[in-house]
Every structure is written in C-alpha cells, then in structure tokens.
C-alpha atoms as a PDB file:
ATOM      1  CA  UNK A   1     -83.829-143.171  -6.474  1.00  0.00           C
ATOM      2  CA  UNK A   2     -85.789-139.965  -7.734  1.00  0.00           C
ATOM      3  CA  UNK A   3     -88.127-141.002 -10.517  1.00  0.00           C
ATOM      4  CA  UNK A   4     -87.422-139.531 -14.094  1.00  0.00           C
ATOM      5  CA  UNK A   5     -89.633-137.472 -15.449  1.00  0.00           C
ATOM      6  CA  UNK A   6     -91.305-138.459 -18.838  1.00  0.00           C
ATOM      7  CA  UNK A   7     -89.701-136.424 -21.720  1.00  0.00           C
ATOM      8  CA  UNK A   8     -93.463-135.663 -22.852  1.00  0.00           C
ATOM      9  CA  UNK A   9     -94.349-134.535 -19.470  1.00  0.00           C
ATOM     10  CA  UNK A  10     -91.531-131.951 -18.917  1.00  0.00           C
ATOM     11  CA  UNK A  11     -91.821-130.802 -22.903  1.00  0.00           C
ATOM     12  CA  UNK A  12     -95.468-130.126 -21.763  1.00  0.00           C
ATOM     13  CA  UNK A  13     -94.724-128.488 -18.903  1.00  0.00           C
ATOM     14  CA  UNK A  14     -92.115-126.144 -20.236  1.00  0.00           C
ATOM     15  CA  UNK A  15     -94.166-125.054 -23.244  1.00  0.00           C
ATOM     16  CA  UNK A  16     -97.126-123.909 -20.958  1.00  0.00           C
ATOM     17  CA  UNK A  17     -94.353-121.918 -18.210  1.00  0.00           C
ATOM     18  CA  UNK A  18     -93.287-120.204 -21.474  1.00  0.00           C
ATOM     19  CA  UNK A  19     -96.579-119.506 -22.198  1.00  0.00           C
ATOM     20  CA  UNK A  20     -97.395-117.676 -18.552  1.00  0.00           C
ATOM     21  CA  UNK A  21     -94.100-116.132 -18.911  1.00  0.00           C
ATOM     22  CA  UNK A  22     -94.590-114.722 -22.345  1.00  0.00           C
ATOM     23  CA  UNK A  23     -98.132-113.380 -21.407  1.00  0.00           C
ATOM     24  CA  UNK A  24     -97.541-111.541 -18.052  1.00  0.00           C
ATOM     25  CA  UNK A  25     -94.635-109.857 -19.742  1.00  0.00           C
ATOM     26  CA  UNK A  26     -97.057-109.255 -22.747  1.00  0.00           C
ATOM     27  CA  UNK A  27    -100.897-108.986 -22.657  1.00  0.00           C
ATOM     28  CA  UNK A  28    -101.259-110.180 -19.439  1.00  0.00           C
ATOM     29  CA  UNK A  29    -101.865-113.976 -18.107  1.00  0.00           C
ATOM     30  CA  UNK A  30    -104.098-116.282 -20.309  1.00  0.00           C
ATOM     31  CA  UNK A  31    -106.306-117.173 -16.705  1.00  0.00           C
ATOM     32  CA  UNK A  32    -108.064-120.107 -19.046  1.00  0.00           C
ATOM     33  CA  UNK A  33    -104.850-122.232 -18.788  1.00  0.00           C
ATOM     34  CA  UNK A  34    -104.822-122.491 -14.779  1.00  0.00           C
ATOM     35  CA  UNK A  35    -107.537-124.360 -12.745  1.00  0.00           C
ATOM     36  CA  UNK A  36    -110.154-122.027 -10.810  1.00  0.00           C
ATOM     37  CA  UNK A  37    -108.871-122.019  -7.451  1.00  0.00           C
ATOM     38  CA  UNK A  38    -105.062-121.022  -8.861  1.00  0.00           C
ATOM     39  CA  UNK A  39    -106.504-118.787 -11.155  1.00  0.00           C
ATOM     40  CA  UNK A  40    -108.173-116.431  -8.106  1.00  0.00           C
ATOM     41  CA  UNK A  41    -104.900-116.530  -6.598  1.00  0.00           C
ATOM     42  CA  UNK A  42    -102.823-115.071  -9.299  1.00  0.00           C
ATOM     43  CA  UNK A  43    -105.622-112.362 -10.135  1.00  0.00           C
ATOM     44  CA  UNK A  44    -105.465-111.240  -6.044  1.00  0.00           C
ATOM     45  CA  UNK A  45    -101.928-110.833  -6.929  1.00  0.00           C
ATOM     46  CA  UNK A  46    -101.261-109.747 -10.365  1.00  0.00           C
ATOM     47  CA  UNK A  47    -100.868-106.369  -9.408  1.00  0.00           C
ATOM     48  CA  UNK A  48     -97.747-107.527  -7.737  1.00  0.00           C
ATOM     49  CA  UNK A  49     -96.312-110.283  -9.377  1.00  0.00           C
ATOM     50  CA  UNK A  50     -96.522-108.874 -12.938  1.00  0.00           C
ATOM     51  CA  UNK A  51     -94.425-105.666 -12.719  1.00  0.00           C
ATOM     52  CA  UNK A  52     -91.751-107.784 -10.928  1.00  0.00           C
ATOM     53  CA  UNK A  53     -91.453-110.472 -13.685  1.00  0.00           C
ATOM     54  CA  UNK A  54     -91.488-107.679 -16.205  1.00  0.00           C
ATOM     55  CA  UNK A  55     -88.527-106.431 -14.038  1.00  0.00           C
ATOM     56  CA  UNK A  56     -86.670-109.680 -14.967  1.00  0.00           C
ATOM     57  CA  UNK A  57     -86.234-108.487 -18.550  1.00  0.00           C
ATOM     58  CA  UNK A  58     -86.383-110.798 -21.423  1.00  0.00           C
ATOM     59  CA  UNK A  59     -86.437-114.513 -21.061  1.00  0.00           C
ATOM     60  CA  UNK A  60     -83.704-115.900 -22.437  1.00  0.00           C
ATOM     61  CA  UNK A  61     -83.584-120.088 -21.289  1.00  0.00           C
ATOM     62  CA  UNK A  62     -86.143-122.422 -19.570  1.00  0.00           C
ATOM     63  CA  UNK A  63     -83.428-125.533 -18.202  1.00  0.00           C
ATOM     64  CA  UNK A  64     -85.720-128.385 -16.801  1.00  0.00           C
ATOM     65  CA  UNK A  65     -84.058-128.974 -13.288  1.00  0.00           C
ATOM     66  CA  UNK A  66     -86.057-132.168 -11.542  1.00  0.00           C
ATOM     67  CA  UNK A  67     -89.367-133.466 -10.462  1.00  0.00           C
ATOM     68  CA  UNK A  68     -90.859-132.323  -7.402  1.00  0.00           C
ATOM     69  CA  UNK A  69     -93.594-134.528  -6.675  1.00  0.00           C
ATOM     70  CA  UNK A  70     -95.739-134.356  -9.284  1.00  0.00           C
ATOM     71  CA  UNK A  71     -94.487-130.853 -10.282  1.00  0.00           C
ATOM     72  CA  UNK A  72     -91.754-129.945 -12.495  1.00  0.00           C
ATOM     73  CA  UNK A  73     -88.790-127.474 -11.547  1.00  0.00           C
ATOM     74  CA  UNK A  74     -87.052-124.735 -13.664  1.00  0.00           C
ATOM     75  CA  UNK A  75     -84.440-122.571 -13.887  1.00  0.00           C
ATOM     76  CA  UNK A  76     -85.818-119.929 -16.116  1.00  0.00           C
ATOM     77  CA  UNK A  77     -82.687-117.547 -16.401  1.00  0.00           C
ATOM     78  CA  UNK A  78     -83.863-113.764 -17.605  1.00  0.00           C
ATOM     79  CA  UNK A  79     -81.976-111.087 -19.007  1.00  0.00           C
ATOM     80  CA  UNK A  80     -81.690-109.423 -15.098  1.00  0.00           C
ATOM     81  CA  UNK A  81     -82.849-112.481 -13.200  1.00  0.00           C
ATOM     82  CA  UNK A  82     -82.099-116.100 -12.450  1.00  0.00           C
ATOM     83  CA  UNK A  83     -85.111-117.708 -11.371  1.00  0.00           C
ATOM     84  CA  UNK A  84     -86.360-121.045 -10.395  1.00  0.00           C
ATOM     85  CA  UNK A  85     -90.257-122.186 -11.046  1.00  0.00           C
ATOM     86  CA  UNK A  86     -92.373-124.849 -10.073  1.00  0.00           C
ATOM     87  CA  UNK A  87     -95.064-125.986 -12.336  1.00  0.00           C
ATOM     88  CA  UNK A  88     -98.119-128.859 -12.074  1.00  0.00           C
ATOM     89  CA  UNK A  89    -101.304-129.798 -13.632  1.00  0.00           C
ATOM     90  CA  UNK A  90    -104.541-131.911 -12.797  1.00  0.00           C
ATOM     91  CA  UNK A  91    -105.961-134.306 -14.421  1.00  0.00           C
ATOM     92  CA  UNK A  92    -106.826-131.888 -16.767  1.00  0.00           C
ATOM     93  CA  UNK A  93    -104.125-130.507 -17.909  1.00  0.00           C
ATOM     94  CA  UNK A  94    -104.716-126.849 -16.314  1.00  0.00           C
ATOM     95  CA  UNK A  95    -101.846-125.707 -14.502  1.00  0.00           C
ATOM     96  CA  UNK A  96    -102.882-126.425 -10.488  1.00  0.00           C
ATOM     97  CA  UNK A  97     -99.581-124.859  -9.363  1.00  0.00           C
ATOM     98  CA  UNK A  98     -97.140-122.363 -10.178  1.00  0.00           C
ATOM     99  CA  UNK A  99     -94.716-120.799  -8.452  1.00  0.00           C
ATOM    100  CA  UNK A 100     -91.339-119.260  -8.665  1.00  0.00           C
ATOM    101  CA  UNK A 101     -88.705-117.463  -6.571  1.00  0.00           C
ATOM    102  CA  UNK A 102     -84.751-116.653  -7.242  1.00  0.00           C
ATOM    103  CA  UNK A 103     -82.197-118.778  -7.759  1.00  0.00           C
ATOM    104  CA  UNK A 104     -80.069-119.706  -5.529  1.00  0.00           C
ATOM    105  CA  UNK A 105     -76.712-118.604  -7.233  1.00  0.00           C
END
C-alpha cells in the first residue's frame, strides 16, 4: 500500500508551508528557505503568485492530506479559498518544490 509518512517529516513540512504562506501574505517570501533553482522560479513569478494568495484571505488550517512521492500534500483552507499544496525538500532541507492549486471541492 501507500507508504506513511513519518510524523516528523510531515510536522516539518507543514511548519515551513506555513512559513511561505505567512511571508508572501506578509513581507514577502523568505527566498533562503528554497533551493536555487526553485528560488528563480518563484522570483520570475512573484509578481503573480503573491497578489493571488493574498486574495485567499487569512489562513485559517493546514490538514496534511498524503505523500506524493517524496512530497507532502495539503489542504490549506483560507478564509476565501480552499487550496491544495505540494511541498518537498533535498537533502538539505531547502524546499525543492512547492506548488499549489484549488481544491477540488
């Protein structure tokens, strides 16, 4: 069956989505906390992605949904948006991949 994801691993996990959430809706994304090459991508499209998750409205729950490979998915439900998000890391421990699109009701 689907493997289970380590209760460290997706406590990790949703503690740094909170943190990209609570920064693009704030001062902006932290662009230390990804790796280089995801950290180009979300500058080339800040300009669109941040007014739209400000558009959300608050955050109000981060539900941890299942593992997708060696990501982890969300339902991050905001005040005007459900949403679902995919997060990973490297070896690291920068976030290699994030993204997120709406839920499907």
């Amino acid at each position: 069956g689907p493997q289970a994801a380590a209760p460290a691993d997706v406590a990790k996990a949703e503690a740094a989505l909170r943190g990209v959430i609570v920064a693009v809706q704030g001062p902006g994304p932290d662009y230390s906390v990804f790796t280089e090459n995801l950290a180009a991508q979300i500058r080339q499209q800040a300009g669109q992605v941040t007014p739209l998750i400000k558009s959300f409205g608050a955050l109000r729950t981060i539900e941890h949904v299942r593992p997708e490979g060696q990501a982890q998915l969300f339902r991050v439900t905001f005040d005007s948006q459900a949403t679902e998000w995919i997060i990973g890391f490297d070896d690291d421990g920068k976030i290699a991949a994030l993204l997120f699109r709406p839920a499907e009701a």
